[in-house]
PDB file of N, CA and C in Angstrom:
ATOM      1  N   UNK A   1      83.729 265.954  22.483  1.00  0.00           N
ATOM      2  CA  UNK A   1      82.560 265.992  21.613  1.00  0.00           C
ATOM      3  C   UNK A   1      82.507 264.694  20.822  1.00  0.00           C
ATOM      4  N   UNK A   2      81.227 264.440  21.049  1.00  0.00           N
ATOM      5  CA  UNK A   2      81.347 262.641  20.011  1.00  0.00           C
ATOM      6  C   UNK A   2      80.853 263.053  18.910  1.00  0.00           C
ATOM      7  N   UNK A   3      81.223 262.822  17.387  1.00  0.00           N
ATOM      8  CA  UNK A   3      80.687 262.987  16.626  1.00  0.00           C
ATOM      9  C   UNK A   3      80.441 261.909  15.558  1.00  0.00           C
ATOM     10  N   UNK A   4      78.998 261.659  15.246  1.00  0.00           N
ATOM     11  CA  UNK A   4      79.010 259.931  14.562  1.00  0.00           C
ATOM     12  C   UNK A   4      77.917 259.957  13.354  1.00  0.00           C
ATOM     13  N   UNK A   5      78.397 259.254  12.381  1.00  0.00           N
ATOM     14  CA  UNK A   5      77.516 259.062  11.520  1.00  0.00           C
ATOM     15  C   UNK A   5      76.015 258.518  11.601  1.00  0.00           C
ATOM     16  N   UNK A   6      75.980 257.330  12.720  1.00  0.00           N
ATOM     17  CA  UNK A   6      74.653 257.052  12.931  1.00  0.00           C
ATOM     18  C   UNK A   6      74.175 257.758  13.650  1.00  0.00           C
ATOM     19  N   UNK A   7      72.662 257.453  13.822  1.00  0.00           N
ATOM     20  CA  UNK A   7      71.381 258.295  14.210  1.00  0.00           C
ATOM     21  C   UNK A   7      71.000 258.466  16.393  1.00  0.00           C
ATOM     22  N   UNK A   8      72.248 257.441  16.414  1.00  0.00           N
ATOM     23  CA  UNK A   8      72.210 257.424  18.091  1.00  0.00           C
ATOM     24  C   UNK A   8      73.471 257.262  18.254  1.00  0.00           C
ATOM     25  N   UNK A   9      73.904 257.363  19.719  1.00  0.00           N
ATOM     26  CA  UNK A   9      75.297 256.893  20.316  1.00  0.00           C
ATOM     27  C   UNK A   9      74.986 255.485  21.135  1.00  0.00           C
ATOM     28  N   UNK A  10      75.562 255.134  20.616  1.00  0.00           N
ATOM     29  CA  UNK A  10      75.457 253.494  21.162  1.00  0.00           C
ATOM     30  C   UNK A  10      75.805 253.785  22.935  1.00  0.00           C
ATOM     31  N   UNK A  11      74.937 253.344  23.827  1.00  0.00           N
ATOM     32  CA  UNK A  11      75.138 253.127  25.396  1.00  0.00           C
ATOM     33  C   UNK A  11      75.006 254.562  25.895  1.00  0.00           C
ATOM     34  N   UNK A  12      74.119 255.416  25.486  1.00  0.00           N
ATOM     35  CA  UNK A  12      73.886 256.705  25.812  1.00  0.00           C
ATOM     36  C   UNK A  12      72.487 256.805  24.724  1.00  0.00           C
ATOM     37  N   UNK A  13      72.125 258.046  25.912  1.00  0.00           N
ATOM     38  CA  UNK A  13      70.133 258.235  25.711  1.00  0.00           C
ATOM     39  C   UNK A  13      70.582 259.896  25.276  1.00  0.00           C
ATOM     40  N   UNK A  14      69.505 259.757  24.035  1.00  0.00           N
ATOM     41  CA  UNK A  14      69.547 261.319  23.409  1.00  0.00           C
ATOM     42  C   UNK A  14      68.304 261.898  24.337  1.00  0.00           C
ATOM     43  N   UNK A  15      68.723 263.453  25.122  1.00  0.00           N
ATOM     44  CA  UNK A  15      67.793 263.737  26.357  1.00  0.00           C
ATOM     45  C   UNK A  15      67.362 265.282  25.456  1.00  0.00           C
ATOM     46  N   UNK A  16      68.360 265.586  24.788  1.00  0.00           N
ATOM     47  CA  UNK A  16      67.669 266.848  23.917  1.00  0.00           C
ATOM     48  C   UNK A  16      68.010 267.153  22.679  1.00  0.00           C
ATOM     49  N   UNK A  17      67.395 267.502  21.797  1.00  0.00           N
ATOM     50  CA  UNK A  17      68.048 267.605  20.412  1.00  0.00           C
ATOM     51  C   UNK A  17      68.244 269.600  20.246  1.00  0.00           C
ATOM     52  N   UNK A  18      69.031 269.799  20.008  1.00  0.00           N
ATOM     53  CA  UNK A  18      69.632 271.480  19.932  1.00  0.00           C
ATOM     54  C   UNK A  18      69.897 272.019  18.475  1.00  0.00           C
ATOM     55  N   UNK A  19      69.097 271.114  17.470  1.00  0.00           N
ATOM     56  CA  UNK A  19      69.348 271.194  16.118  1.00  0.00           C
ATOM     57  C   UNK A  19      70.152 270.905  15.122  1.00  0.00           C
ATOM     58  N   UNK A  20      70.358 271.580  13.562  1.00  0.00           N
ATOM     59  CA  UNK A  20      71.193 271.301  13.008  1.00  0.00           C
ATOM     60  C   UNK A  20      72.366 272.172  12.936  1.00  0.00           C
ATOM     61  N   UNK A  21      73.299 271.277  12.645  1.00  0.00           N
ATOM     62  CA  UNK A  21      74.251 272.242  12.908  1.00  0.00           C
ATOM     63  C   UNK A  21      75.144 271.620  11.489  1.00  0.00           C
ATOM     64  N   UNK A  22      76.232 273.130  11.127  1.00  0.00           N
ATOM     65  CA  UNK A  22      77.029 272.736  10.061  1.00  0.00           C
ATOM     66  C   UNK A  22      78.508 273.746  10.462  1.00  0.00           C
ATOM     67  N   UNK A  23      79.279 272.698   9.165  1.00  0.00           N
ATOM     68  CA  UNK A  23      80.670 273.419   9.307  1.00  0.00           C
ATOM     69  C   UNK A  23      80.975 273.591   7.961  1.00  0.00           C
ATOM     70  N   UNK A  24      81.434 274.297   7.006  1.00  0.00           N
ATOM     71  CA  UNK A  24      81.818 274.669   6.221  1.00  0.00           C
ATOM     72  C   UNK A  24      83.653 275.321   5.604  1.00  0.00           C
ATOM     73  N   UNK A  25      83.953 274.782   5.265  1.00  0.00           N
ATOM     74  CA  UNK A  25      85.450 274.961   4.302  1.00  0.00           C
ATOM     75  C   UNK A  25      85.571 275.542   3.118  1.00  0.00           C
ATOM     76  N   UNK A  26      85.915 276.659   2.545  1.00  0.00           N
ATOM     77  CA  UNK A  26      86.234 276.742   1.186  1.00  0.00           C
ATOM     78  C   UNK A  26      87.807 276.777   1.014  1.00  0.00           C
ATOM     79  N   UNK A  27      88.259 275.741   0.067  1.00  0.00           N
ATOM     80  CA  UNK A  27      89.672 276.379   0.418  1.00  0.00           C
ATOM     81  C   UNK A  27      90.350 275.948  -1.367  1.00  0.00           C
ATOM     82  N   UNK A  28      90.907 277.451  -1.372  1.00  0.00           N
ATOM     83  CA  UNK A  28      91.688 277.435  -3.019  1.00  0.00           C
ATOM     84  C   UNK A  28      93.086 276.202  -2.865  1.00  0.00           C
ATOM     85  N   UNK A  29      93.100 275.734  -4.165  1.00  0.00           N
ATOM     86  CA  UNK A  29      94.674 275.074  -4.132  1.00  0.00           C
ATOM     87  C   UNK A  29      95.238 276.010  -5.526  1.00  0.00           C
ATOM     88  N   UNK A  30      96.259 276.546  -5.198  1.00  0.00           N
ATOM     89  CA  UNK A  30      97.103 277.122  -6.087  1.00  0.00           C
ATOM     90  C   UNK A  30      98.169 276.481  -7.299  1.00  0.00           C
ATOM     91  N   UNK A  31      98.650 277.555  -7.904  1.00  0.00           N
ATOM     92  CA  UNK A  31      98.903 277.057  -9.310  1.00  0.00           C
ATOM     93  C   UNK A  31      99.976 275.454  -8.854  1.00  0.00           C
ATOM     94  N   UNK A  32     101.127 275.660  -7.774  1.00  0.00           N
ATOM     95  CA  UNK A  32     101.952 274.985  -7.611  1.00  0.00           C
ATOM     96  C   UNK A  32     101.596 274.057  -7.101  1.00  0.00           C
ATOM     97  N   UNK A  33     100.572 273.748  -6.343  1.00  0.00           N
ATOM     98  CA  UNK A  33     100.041 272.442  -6.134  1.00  0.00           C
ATOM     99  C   UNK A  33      99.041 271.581  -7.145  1.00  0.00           C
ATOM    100  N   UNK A  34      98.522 272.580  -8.361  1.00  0.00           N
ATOM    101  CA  UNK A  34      98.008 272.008  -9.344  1.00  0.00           C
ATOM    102  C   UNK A  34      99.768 271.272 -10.235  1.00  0.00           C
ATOM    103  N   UNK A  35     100.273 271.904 -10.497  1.00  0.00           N
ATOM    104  CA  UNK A  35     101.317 271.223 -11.521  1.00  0.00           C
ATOM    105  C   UNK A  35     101.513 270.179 -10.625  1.00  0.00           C
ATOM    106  N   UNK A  36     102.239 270.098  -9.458  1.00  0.00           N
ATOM    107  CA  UNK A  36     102.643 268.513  -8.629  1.00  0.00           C
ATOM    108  C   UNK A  36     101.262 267.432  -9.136  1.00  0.00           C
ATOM    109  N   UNK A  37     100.088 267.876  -8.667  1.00  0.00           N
ATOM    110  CA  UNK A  37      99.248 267.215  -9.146  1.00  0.00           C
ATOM    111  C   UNK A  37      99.215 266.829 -10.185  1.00  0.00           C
ATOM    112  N   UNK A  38      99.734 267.680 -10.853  1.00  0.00           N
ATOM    113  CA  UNK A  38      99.534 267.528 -13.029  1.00  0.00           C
ATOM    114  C   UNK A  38     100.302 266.218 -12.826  1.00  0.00           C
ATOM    115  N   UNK A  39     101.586 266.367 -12.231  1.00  0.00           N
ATOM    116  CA  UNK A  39     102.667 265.538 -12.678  1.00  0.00           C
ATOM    117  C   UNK A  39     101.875 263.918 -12.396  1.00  0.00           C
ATOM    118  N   UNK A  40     101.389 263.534 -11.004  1.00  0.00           N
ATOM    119  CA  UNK A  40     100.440 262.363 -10.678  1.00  0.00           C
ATOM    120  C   UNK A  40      99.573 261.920 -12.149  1.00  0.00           C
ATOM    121  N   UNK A  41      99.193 263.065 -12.241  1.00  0.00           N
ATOM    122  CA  UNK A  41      98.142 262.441 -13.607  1.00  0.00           C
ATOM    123  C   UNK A  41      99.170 261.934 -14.840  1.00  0.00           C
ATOM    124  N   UNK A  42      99.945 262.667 -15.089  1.00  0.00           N
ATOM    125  CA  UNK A  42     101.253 262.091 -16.167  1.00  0.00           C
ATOM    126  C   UNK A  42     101.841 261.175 -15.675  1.00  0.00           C
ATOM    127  N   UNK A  43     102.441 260.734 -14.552  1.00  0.00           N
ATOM    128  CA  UNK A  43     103.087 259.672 -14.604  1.00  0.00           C
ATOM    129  C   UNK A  43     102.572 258.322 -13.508  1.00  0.00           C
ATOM    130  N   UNK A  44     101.079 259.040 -13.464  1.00  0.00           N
ATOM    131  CA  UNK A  44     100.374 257.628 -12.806  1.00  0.00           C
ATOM    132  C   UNK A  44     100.531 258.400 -11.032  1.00  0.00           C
ATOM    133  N   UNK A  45      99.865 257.413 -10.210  1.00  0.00           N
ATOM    134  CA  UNK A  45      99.722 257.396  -8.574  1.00  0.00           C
ATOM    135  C   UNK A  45      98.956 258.336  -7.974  1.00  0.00           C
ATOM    136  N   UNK A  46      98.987 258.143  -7.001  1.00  0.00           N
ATOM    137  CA  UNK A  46      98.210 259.333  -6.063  1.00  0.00           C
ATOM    138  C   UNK A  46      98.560 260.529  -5.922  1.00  0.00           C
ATOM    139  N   UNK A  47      97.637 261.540  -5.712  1.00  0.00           N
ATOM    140  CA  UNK A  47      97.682 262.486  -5.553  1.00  0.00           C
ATOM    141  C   UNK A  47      97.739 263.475  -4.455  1.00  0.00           C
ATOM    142  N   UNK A  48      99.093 262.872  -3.479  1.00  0.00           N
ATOM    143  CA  UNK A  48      98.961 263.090  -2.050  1.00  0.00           C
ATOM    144  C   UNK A  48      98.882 264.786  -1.751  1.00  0.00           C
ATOM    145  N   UNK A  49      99.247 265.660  -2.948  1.00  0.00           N
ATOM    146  CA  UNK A  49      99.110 267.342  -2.673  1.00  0.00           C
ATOM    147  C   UNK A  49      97.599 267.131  -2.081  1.00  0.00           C
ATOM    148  N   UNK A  50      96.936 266.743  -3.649  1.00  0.00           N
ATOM    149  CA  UNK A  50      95.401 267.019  -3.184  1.00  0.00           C
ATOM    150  C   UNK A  50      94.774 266.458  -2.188  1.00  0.00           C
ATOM    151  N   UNK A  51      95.368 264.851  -1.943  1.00  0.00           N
ATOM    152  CA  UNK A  51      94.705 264.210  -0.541  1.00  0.00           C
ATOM    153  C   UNK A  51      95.162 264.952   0.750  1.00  0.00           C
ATOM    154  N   UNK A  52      96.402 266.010   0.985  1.00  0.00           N
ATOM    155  CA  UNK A  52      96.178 266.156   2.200  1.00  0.00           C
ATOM    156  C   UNK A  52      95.626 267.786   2.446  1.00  0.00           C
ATOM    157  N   UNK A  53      95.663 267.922   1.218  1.00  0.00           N
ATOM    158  CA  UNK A  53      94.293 269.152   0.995  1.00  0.00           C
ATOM    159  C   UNK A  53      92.902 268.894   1.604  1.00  0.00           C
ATOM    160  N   UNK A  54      92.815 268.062   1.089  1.00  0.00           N
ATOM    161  CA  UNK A  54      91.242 267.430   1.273  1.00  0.00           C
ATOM    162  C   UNK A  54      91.225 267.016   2.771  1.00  0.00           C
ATOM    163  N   UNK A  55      92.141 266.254   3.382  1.00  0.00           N
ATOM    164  CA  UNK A  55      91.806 265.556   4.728  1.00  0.00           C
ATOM    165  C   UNK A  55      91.770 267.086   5.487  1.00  0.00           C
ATOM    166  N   UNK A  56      92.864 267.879   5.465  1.00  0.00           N
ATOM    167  CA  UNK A  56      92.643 269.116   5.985  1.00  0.00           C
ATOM    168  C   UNK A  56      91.270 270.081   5.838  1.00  0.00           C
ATOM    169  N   UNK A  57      91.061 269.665   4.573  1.00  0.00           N
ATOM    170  CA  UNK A  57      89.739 270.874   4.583  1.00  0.00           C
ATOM    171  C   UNK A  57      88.561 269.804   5.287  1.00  0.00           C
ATOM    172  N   UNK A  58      88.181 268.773   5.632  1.00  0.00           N
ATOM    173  CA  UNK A  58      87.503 267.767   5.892  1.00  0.00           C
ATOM    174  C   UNK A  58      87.506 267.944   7.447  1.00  0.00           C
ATOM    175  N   UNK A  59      88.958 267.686   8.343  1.00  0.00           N
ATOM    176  CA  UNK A  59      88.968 267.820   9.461  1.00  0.00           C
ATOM    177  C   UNK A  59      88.495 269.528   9.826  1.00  0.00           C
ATOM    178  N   UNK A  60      89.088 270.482   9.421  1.00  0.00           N
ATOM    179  CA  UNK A  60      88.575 271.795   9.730  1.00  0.00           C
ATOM    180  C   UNK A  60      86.888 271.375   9.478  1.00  0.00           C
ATOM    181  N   UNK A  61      86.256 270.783   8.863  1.00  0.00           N
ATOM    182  CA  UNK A  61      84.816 271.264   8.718  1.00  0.00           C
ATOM    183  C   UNK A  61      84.189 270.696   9.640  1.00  0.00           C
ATOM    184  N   UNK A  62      84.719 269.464   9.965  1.00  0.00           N
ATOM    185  CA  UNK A  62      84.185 268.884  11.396  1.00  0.00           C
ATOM    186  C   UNK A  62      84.588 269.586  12.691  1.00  0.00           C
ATOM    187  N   UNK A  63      85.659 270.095  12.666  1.00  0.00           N
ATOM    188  CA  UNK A  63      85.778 270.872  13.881  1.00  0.00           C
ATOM    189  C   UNK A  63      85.082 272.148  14.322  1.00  0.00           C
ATOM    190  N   UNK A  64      84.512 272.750  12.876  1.00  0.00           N
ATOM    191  CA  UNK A  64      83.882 274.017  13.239  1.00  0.00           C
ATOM    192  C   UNK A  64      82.089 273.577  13.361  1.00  0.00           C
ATOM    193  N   UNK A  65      81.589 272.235  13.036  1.00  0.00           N
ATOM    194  CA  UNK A  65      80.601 271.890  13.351  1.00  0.00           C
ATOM    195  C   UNK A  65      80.819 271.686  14.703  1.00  0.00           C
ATOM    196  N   UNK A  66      81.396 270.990  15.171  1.00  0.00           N
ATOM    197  CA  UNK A  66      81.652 270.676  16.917  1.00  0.00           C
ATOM    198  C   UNK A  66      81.546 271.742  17.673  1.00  0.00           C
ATOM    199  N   UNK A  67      82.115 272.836  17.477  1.00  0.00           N
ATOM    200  CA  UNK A  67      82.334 274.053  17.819  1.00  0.00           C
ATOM    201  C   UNK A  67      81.025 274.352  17.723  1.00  0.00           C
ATOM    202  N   UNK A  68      80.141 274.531  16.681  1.00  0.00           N
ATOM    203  CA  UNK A  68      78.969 275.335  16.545  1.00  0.00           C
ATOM    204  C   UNK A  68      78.008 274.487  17.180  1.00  0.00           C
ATOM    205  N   UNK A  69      78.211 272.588  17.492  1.00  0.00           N
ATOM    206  CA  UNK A  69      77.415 272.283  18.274  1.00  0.00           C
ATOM    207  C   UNK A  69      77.661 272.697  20.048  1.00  0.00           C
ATOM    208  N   UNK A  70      78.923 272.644  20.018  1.00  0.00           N
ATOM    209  CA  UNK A  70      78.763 273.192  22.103  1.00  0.00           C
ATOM    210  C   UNK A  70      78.528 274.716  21.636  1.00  0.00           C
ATOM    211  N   UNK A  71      78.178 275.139  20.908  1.00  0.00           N
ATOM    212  CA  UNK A  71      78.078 276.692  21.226  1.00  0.00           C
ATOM    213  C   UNK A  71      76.257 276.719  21.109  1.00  0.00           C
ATOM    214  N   UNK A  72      75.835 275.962  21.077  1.00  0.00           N
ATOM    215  CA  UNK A  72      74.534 275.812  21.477  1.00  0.00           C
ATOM    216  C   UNK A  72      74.099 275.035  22.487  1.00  0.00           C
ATOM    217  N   UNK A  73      75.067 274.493  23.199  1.00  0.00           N
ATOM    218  CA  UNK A  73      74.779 273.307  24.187  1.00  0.00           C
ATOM    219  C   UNK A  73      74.945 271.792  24.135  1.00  0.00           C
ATOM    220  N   UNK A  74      75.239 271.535  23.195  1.00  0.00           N
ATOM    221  CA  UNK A  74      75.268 270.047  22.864  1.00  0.00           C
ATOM    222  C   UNK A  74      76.742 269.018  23.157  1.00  0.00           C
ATOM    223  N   UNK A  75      76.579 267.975  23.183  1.00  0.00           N
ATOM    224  CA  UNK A  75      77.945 267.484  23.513  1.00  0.00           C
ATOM    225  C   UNK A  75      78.203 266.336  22.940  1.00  0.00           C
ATOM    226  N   UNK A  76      76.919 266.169  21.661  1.00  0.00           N
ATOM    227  CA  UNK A  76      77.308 265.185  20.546  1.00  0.00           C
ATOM    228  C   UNK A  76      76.852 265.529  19.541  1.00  0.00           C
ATOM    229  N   UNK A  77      77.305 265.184  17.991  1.00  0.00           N
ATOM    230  CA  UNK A  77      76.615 265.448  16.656  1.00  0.00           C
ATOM    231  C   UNK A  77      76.579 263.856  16.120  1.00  0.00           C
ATOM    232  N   UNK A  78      75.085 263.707  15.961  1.00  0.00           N
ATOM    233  CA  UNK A  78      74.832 262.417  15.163  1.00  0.00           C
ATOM    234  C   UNK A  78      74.364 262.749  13.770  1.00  0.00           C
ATOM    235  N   UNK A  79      74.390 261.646  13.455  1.00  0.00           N
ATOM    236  CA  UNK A  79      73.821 261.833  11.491  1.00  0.00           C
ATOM    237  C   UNK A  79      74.792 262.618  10.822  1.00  0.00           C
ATOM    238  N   UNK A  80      75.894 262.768  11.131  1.00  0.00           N
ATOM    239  CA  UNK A  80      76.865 263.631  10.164  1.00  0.00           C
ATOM    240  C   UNK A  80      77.339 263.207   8.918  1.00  0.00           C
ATOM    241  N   UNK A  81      77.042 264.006   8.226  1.00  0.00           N
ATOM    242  CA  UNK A  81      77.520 264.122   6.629  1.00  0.00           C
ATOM    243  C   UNK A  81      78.256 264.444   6.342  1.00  0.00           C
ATOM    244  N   UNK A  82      79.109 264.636   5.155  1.00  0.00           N
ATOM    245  CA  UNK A  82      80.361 265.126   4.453  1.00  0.00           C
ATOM    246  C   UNK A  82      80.050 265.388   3.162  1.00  0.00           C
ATOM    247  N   UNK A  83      80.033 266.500   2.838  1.00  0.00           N
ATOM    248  CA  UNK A  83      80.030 266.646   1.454  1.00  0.00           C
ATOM    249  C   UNK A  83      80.986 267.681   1.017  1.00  0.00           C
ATOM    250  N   UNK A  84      81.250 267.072  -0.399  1.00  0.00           N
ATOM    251  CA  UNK A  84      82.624 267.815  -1.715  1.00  0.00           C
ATOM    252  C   UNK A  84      81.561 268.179  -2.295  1.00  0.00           C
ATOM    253  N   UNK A  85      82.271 269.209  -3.037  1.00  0.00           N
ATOM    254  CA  UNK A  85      82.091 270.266  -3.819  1.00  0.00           C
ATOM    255  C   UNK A  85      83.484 270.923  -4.846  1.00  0.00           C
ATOM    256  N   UNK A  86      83.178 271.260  -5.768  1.00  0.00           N
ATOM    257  CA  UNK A  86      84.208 272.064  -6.490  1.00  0.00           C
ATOM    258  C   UNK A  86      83.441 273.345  -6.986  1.00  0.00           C
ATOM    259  N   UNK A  87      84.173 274.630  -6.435  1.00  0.00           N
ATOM    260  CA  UNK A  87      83.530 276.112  -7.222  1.00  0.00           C
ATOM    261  C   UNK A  87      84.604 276.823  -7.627  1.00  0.00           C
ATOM    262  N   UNK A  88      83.901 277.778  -8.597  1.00  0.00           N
ATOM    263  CA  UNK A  88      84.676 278.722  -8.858  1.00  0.00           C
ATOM    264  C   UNK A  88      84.698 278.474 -10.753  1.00  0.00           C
ATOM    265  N   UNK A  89      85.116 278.944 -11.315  1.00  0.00           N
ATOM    266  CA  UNK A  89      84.819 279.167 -13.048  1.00  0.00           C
ATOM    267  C   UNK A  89      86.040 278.633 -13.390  1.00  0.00           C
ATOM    268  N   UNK A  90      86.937 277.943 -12.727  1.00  0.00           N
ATOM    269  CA  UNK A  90      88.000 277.056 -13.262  1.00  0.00           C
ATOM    270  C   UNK A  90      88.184 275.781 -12.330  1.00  0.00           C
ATOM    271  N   UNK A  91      87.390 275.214 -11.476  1.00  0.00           N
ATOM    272  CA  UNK A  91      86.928 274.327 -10.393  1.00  0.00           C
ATOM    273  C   UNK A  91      88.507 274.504  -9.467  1.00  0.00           C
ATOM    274  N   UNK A  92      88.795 275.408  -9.391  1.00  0.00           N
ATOM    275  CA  UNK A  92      89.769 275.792  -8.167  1.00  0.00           C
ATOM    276  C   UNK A  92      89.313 275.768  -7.317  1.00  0.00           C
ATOM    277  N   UNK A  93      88.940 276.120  -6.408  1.00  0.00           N
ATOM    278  CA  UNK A  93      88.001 275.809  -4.828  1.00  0.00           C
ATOM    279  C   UNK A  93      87.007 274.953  -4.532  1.00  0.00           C
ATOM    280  N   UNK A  94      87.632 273.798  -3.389  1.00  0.00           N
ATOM    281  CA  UNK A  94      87.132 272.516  -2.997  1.00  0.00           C
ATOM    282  C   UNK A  94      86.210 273.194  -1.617  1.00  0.00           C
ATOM    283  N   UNK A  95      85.034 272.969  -1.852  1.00  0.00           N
ATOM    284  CA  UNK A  95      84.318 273.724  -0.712  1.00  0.00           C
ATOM    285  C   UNK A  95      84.110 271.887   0.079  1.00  0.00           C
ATOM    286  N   UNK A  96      84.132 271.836   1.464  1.00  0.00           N
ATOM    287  CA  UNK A  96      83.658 270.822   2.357  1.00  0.00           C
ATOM    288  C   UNK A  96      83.282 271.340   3.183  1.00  0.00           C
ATOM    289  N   UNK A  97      81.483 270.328   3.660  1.00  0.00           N
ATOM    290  CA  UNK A  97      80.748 270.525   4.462  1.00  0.00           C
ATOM    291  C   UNK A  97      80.522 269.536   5.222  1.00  0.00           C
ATOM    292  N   UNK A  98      80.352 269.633   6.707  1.00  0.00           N
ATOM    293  CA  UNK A  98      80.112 268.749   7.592  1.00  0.00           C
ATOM    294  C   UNK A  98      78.773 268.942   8.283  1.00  0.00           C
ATOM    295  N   UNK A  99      77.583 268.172   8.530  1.00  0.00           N
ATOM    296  CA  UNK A  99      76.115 268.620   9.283  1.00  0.00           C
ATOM    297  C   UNK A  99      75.793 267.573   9.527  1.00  0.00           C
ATOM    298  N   UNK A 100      75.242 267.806  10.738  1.00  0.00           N
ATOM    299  CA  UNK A 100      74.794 267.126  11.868  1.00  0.00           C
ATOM    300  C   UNK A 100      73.751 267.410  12.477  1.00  0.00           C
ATOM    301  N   UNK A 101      73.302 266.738  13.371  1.00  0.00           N
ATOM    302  CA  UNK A 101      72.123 267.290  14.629  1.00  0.00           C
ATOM    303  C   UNK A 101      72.517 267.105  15.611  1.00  0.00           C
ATOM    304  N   UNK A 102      73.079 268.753  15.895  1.00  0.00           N
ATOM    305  CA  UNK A 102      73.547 268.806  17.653  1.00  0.00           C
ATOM    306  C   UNK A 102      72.125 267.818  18.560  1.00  0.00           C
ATOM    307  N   UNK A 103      73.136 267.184  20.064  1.00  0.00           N
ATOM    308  CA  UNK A 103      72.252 266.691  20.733  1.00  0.00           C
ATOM    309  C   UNK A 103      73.052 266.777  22.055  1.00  0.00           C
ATOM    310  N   UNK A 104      72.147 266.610  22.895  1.00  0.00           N
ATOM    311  CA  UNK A 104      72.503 266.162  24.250  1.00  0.00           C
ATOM    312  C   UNK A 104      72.315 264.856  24.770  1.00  0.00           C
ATOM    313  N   UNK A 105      73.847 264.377  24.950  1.00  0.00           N
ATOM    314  CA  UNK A 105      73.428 262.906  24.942  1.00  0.00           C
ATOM    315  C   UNK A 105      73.779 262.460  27.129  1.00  0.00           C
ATOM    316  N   UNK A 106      72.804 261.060  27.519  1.00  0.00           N
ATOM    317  CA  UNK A 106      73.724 261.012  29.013  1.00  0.00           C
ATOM    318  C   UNK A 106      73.811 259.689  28.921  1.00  0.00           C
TER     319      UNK A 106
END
């Protein structure tokens, strides 16, 4: 499955468009990965708990767009987006979304 931010695939003809399609993530980080984090903010650097939180919830959202594009026929997603989010009444849950426009590319 090719999946690309721009609006075509370079050296391939879009022959059908099969719509939009999305993937969606909600995912809690718990108390013990907030304190490791705490500690980053106290003594400076990155925050690799939360970055490989994030790359994980990021890759799952693209994969379940891919998924939801061949499950309509398609065998590329162009124009894909990424979007963060924080929910929940103490911003505990990082929701990520991935959308696209399934296509058929040859």
């Amino acid at each position: 499955m090719i999946s690309t931010t721009t609006p075509t695939v370079e050296g391939k003809a879009i022959v059908e468009y099969k719509g939009i399609v999305f993937g969606e993530v909600v995912a809690g980080v718990n108390v013990i990965k907030d304190f490791v984090a705490g500690l980053s903010n106290v003594f400076g650097g990155r925050s690799t708990t939360y970055e490989d939180e994030l790359i994980q919830a990021r890759q799952q959202a693209i994969a379940e767009m891919e998924q939801r594009a061949m499950q309509v026929g398609a065998n590329a997603v162009v124009g894909v987006d990424i979007d963060y989010e924080v929910l929940g009444a103490d911003n505990g849950m990082l929701m990520v979304t991935a959308s696209g426009t399934a296509v058929v590319v040859q």
